[in-house]
C-alpha atoms as a PDB file:
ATOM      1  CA  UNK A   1       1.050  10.833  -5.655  1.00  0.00           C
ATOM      2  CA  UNK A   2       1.360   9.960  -9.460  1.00  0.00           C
ATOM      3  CA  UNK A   3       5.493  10.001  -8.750  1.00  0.00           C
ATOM      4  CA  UNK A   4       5.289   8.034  -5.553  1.00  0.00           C
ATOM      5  CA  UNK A   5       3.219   5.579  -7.466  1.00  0.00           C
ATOM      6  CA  UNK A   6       6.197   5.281 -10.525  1.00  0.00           C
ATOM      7  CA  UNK A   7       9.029   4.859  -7.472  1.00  0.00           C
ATOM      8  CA  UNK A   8       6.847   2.157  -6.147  1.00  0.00           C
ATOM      9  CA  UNK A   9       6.749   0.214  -9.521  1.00  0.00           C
ATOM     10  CA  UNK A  10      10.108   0.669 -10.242  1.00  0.00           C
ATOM     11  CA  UNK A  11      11.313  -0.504  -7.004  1.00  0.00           C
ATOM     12  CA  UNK A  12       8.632  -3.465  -7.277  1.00  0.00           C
ATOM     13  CA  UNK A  13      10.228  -4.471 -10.844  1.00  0.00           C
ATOM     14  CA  UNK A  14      13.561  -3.990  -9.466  1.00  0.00           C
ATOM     15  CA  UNK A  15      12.855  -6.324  -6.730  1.00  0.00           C
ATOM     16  CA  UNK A  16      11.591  -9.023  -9.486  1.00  0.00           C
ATOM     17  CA  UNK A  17      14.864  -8.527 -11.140  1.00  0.00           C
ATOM     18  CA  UNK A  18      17.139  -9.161  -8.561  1.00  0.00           C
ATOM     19  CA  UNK A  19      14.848 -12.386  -7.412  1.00  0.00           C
ATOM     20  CA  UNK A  20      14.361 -11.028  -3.776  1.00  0.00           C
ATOM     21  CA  UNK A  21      11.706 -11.059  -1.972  1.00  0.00           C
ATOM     22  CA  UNK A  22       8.765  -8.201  -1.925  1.00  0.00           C
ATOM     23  CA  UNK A  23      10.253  -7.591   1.334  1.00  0.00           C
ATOM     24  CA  UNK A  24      13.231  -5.663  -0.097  1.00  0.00           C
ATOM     25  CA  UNK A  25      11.310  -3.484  -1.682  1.00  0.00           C
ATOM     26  CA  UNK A  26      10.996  -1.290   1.374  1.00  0.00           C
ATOM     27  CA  UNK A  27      14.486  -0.398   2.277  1.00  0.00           C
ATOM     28  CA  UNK A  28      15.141   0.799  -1.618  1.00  0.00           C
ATOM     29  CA  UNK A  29      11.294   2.690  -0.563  1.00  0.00           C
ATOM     30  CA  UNK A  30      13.022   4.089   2.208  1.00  0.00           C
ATOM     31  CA  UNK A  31      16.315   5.767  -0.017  1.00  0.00           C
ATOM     32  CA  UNK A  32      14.347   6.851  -2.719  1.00  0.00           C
ATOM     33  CA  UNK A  33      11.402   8.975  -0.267  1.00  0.00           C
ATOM     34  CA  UNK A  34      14.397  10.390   1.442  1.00  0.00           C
ATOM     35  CA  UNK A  35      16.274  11.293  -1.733  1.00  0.00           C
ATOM     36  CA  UNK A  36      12.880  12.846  -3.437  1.00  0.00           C
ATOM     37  CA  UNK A  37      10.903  15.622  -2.618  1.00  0.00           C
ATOM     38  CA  UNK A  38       7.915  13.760  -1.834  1.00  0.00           C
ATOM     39  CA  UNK A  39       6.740  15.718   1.295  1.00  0.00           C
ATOM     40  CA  UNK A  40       6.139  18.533  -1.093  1.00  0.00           C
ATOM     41  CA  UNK A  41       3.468  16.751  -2.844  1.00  0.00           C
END
């Protein structure tokens, strides 16, 4: 949960970065839990 936590932060700065809306944050979500071995958590 700790690592799902960090993902979520960095895709939450990342979002600030690129001045988009909280909105995108959920498609870069999406890559990252598919990419990461989550589940096994």
């Amino acid at each position: 949960m700790k690592l799902a936590s960090k993902v979520f932060n960095l895709s939450l700065s990342l979002s600030k970065q690129i001045n988009q809306s909280p909105r995108s944050i959920y498609p870069i979500m999406t890559l990252l839990l598919k990419k990461l071995p989550l589940s096994k958590n």
